[in-house]
Protein backbone atom coordinates (compact mmCIF):
# COMPACT_ATOMS: atom_id res chain seq x y z
CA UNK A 1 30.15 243.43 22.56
CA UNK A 2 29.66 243.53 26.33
CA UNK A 3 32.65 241.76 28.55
CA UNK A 4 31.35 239.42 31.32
CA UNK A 5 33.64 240.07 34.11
CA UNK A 6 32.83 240.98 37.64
CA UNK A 7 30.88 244.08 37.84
CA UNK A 8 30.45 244.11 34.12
CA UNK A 9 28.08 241.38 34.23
CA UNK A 10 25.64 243.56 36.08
CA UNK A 11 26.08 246.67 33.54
CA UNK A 12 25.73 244.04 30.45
CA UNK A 13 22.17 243.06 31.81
CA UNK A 14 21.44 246.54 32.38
CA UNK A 15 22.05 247.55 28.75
CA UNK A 16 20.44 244.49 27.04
CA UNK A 17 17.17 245.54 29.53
CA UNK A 18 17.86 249.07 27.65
CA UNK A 19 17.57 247.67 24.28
CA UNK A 20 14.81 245.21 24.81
CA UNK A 21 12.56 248.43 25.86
CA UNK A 22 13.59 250.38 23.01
CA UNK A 23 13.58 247.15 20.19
CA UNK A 24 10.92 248.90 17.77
CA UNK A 25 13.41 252.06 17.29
CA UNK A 26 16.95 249.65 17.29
CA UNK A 27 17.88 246.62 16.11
CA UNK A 28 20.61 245.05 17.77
CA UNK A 29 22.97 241.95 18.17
CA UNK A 30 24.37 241.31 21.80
CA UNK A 31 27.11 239.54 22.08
CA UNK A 32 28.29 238.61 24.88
CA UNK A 33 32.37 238.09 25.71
CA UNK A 34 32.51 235.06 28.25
CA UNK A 35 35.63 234.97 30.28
CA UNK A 36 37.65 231.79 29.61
CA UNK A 37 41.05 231.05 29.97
CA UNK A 38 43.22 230.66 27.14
CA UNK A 39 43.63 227.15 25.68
CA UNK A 40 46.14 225.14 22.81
CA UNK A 41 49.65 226.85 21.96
CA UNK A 42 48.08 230.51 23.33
CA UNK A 43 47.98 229.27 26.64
CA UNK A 44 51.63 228.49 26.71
CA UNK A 45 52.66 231.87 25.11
CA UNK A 46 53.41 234.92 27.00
CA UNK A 47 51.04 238.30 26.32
CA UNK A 48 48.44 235.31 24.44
CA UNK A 49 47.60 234.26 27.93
CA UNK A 50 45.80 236.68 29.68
CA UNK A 51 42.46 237.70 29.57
CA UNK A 52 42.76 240.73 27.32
CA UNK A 53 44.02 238.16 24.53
CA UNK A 54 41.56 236.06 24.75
CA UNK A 55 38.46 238.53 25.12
CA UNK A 56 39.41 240.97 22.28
CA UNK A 57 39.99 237.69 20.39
CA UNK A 58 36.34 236.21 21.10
CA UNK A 59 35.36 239.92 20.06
CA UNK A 60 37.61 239.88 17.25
CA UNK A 61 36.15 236.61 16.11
CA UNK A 62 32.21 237.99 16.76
CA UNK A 63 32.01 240.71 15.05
CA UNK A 64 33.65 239.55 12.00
CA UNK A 65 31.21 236.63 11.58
CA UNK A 66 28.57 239.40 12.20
CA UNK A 67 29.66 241.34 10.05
CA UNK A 68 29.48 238.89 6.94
CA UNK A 69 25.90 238.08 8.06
CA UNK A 70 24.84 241.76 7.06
CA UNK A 71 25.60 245.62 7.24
CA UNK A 72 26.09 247.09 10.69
CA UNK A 73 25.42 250.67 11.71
CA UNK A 74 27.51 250.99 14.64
CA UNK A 75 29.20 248.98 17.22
CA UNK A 76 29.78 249.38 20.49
CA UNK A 77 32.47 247.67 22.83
CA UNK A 78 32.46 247.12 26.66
CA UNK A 79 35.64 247.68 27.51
CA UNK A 80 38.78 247.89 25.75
CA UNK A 81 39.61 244.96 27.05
CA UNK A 82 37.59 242.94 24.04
CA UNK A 83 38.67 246.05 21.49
CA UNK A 84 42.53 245.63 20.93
CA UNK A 85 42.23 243.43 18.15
CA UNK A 86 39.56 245.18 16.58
CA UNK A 87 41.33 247.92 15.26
CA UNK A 88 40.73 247.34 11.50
CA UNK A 89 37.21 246.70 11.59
CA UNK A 90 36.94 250.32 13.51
CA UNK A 91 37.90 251.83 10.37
CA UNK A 92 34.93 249.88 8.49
CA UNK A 93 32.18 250.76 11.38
CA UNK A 94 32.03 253.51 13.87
CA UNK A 95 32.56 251.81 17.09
CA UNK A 96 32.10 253.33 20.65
CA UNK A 97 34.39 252.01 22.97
CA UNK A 98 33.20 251.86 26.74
CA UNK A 99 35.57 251.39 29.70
CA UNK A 100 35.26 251.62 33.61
CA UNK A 101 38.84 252.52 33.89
CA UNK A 102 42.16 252.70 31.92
CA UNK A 103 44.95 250.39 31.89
CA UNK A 104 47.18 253.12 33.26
CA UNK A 105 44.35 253.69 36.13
CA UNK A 106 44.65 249.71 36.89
CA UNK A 107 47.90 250.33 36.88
CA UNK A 108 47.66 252.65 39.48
CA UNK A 109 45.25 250.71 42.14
CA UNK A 110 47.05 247.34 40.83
CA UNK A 111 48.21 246.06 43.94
CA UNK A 112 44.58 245.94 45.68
CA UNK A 113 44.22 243.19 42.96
CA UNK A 114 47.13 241.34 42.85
CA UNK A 115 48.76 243.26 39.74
CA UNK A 116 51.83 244.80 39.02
CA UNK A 117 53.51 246.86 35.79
CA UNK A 118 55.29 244.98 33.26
CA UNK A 119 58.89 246.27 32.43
CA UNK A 120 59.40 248.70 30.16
CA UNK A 121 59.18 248.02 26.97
CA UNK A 122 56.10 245.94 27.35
CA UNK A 123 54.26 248.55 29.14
CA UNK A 124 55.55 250.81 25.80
CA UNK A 125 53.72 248.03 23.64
CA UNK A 126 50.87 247.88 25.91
CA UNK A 127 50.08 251.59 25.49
CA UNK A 128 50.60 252.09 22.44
CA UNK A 129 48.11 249.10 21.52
CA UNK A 130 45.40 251.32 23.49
CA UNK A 131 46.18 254.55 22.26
CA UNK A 132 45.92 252.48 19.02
CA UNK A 133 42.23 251.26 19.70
CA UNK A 134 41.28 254.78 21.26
CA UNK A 135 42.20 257.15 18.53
CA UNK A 136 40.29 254.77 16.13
CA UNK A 137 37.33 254.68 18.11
CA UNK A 138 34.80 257.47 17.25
CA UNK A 139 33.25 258.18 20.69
CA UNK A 140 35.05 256.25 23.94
CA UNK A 141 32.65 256.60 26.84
CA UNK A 142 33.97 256.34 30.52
CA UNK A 143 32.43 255.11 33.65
CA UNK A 144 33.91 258.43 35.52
CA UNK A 145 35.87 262.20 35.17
CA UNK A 146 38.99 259.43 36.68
CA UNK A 147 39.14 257.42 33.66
CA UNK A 148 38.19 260.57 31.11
CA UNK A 149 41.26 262.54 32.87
CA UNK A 150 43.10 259.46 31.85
CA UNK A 151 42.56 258.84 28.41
CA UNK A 152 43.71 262.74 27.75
CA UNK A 153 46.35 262.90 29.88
CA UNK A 154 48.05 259.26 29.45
CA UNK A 155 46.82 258.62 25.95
CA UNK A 156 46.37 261.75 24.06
CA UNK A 157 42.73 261.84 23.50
CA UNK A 158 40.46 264.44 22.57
CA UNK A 159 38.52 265.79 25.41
CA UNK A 160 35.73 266.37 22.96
CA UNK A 161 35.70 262.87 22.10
CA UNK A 162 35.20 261.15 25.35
CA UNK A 163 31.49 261.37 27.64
CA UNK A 164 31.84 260.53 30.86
CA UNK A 165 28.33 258.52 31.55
CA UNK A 166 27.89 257.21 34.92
CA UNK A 167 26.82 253.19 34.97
CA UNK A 168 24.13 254.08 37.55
CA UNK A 169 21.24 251.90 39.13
CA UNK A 170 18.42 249.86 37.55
CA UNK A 171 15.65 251.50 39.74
CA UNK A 172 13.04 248.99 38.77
CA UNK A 173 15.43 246.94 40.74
CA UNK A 174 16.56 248.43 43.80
CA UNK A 175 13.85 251.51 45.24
CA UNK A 176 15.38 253.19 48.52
CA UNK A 177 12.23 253.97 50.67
CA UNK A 178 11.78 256.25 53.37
CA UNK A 179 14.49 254.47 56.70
CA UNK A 180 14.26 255.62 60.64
CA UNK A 181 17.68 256.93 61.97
CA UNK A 182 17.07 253.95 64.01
CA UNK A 183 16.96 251.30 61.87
CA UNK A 184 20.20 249.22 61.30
CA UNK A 185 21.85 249.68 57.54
CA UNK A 186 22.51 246.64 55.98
CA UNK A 187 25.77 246.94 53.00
CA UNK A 188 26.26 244.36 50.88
CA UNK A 189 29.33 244.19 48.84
CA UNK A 190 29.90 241.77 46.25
CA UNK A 191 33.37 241.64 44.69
CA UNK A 192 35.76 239.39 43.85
CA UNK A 193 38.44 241.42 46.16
CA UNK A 194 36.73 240.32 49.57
CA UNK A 195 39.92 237.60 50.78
CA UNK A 196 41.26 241.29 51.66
CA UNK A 197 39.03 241.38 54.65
CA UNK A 198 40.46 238.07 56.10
CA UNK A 199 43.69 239.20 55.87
CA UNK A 200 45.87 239.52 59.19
CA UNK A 201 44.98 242.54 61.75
CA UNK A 202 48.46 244.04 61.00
CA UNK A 203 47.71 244.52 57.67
CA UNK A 204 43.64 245.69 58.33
CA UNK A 205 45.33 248.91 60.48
CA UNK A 206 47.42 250.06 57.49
CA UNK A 207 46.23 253.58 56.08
CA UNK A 208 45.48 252.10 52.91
CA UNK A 209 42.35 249.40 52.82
CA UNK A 210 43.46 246.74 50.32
CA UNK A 211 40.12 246.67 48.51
CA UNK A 212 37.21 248.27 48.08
CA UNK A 213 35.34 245.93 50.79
CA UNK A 214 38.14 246.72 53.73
CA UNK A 215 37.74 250.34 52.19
CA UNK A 216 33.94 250.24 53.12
CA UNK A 217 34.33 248.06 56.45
CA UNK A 218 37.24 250.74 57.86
CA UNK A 219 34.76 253.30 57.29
CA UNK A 220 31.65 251.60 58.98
CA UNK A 221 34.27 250.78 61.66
CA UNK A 222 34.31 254.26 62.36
CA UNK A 223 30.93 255.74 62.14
CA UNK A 224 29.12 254.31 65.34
CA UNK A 225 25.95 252.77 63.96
CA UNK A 226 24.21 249.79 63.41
CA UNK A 227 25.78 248.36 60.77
CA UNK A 228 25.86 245.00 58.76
CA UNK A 229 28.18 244.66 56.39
CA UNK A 230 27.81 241.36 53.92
CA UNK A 231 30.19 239.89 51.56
CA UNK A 232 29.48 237.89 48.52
CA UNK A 233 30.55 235.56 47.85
CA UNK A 234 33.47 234.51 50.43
CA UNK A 235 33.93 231.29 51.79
CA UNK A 236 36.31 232.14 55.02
CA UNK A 237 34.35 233.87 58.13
CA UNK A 238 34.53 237.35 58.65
CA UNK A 239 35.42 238.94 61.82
CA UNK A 240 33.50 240.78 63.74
CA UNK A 241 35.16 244.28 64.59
CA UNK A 242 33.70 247.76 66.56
CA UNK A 243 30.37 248.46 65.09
CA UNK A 244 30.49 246.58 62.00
CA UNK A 245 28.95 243.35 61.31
CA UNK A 246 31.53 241.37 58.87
CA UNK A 247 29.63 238.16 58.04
CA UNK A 248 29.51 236.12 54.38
CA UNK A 249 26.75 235.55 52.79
CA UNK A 250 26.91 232.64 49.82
CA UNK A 251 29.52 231.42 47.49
CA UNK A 252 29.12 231.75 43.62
CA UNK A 253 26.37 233.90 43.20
CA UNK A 254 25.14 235.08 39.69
CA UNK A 255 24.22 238.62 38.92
CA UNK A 256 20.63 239.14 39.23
CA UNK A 257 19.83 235.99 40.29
CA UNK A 258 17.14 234.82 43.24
CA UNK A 259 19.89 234.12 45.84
CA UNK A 260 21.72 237.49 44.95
CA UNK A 261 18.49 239.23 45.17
CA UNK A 262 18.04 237.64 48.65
CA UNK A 263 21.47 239.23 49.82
CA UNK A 264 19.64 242.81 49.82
CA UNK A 265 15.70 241.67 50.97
CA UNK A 266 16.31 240.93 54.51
CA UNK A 267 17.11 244.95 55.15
CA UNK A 268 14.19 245.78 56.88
CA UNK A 269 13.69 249.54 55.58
CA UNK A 270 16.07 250.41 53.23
CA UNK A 271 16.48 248.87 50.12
CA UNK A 272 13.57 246.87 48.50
CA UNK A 273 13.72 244.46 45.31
CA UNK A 274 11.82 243.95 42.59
């Protein structure tokens, strides 16, 4: 069950590649968990409305119809977004739940994206739903030591039960090569968080970037070097500040495709594609 949101999309692609190359030792079943928004009565119901609803209901919904079609080993679950309503069958099939960060970590960074806690006794609901889906996971595998610390520390896990495995970089992909100190380094940052950057100057000085791209161009900013910094997709110009470059590149890009591909070629010695 891989979720295809934002940079999960990228890490999906990278496991199914995993499993195609390793098909005569595993058999497996991708499914993939398309974002949609919710539709009928659910989209007029609070909690049924969001995007965790709906994903761990599309997983819900998979794996049970898998399920039926024959015996399954194991499953594994990217993230625990999709898992919360998957709680029963975890006690059926060991299941491996996979997450880049926790819902009290999002809670944390939440207003880079636009989010903000619930009161009280929903945010008591909403953890005890995940400690729920943790403790009946066998294995829970984390993105970084961040989101590990986390699911101890907020949720009461096991430190023994929880690997922290690092999404890394498809190297048949992207191969750095051997760059001059002269040559200009070309970024490319593709988000969904990049409206931060065209936000007003006042708020661009503040101590605290408000996402990961104004994070990277601050820092650029201050390092005098060549830089070009590209972000994708965006459809507002960037501006053009100190030493970095801020320019957009294309609008509704798809991971891996020929066009996203294109967004890294044009650097000259530093990253090539395959």
């Amino acid at each position: 069950m891989l979720e295809q949101t934002l940079g999960h999309v990228a890490h999906a692609r990278n496991i199914k590649r995993a499993l195609a190359q390793r098909s005569g030792s595993i058999s497996s079943t991708v499914i993939p968990i398309e974002y949609r928004a919710s539709q009928g009565v659910a989209a007029h119901i609070p909690g049924l409305r969001t995007w965790t609803f709906e994903a761990s209901r599309q997983a819900r919904t998979s794996l049970v119809r898998r399920m039926r079609d024959g015996d399954v080993a194991a499953v594994f679950i990217h993230t625990q977004v999709a898992a919360l309503l998957a709680g029963s069958l975890m006690r059926r099939v060991p299941t491996v739940v996979s997450l880049d960060a926790t819902p009290r970590n999002f809670d944390a960074q939440g207003l880079s994206y636009g989010h903000s806690r619930n009161g009280r006794a929903v945010e008591a609901i909403k953890l005890r739903l995940n400690q729920s889906v943790f403790r009946r996971a066998a294995a829970l595998v984390s993105w970084c030591q961040w989101a590990a610390d986390s699911l101890v520390a907020d949720y009461g896990i096991p430190e023994e039960k929880v690997s922290v495995i690092h999404p890394g970089v498809d190297v048949s992909l992207f191969r750095p090569r051997e760059a001059s100190s002269q040559d200009p380094i070309r970024i490319v940052f593709v988000g969904g968080r990049e409206r931060s950057l065209m936000s007003s100057p006042a708020r661009r000085s503040t101590s605290r970037p408000a996402s990961s791209a104004a994070f990277i161009a601050a820092w650029a900013r201050n390092h005098p070097r060549s830089w070009s910094f590209i972000v994708v997709p965006t459809s507002s110009p960037c501006p053009h500040e100190g030493t970095a470059s801020l320019r957009p590149w294309q609008r509704g890009l798809r991971p891996g495709s020929r066009s996203w591909h294109r967004a890294w070629a044009p650097s000259p010695r530093w990253f090539e594609t395959g």
